[in-house]
N, C-alpha and C. Protein backbone atom coordinates (compact mmCIF):
# COMPACT_ATOMS: atom_id res chain seq x y z
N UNK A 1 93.31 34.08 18.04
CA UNK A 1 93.83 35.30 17.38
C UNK A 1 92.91 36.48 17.69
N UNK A 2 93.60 37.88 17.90
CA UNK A 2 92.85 38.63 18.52
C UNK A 2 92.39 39.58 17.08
N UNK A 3 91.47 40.56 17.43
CA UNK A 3 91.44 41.36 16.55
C UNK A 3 92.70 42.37 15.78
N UNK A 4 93.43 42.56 16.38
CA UNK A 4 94.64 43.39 16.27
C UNK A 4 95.36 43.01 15.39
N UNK A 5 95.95 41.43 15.52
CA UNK A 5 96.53 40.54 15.01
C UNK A 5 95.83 40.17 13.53
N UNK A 6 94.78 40.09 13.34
CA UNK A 6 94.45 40.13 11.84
C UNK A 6 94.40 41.35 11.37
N UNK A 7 93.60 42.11 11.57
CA UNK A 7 94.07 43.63 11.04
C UNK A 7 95.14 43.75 11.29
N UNK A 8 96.48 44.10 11.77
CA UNK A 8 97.80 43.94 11.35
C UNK A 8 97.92 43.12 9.81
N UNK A 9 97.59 41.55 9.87
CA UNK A 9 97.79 40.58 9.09
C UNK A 9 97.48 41.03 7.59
N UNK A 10 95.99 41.97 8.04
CA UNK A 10 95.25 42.28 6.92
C UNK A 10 96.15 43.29 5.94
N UNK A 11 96.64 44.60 6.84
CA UNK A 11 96.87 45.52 6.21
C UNK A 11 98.78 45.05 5.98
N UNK A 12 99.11 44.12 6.30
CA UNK A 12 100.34 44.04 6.00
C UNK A 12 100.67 43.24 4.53
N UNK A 13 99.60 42.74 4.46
CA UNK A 13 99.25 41.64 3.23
C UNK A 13 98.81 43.06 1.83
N UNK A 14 97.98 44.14 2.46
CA UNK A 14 97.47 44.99 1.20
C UNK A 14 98.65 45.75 1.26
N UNK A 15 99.67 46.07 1.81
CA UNK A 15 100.62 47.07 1.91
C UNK A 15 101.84 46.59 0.56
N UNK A 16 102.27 45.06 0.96
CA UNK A 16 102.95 44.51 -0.03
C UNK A 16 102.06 44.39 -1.51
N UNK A 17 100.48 43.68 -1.27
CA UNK A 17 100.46 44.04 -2.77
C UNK A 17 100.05 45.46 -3.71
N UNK A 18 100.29 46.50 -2.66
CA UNK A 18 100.71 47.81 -3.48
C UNK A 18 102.40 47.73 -3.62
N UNK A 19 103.10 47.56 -2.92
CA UNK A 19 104.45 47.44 -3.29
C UNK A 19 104.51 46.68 -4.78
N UNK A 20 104.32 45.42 -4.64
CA UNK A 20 103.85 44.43 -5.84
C UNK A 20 103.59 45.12 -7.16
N UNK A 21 102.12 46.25 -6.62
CA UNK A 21 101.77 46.62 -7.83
C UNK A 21 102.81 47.90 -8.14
N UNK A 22 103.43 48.47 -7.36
CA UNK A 22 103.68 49.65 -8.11
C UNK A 22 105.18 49.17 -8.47
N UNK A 23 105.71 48.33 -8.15
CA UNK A 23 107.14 47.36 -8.73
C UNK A 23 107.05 47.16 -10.08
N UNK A 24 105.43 46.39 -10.59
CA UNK A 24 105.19 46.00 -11.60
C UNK A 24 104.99 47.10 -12.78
C-alpha cells in the first residue's frame, strides 16, 4: 500500500465521521 492510498483511506474515514457527527 502506497502512501496515497492510506491518506485517501485516512481522510475518507474522518470525512464520514464528521458526516456521522453532524447527522447526530
Amino acid at each position: 500500500m502506497n502512501d496515497t492510498a492510506l491518506l485517501n483511506s485516512l481522510l475518507f474515514i474522518v470525512f464520514h465521521g464528521e458526516i456521522w457527527f453532524l447527522a447526530l
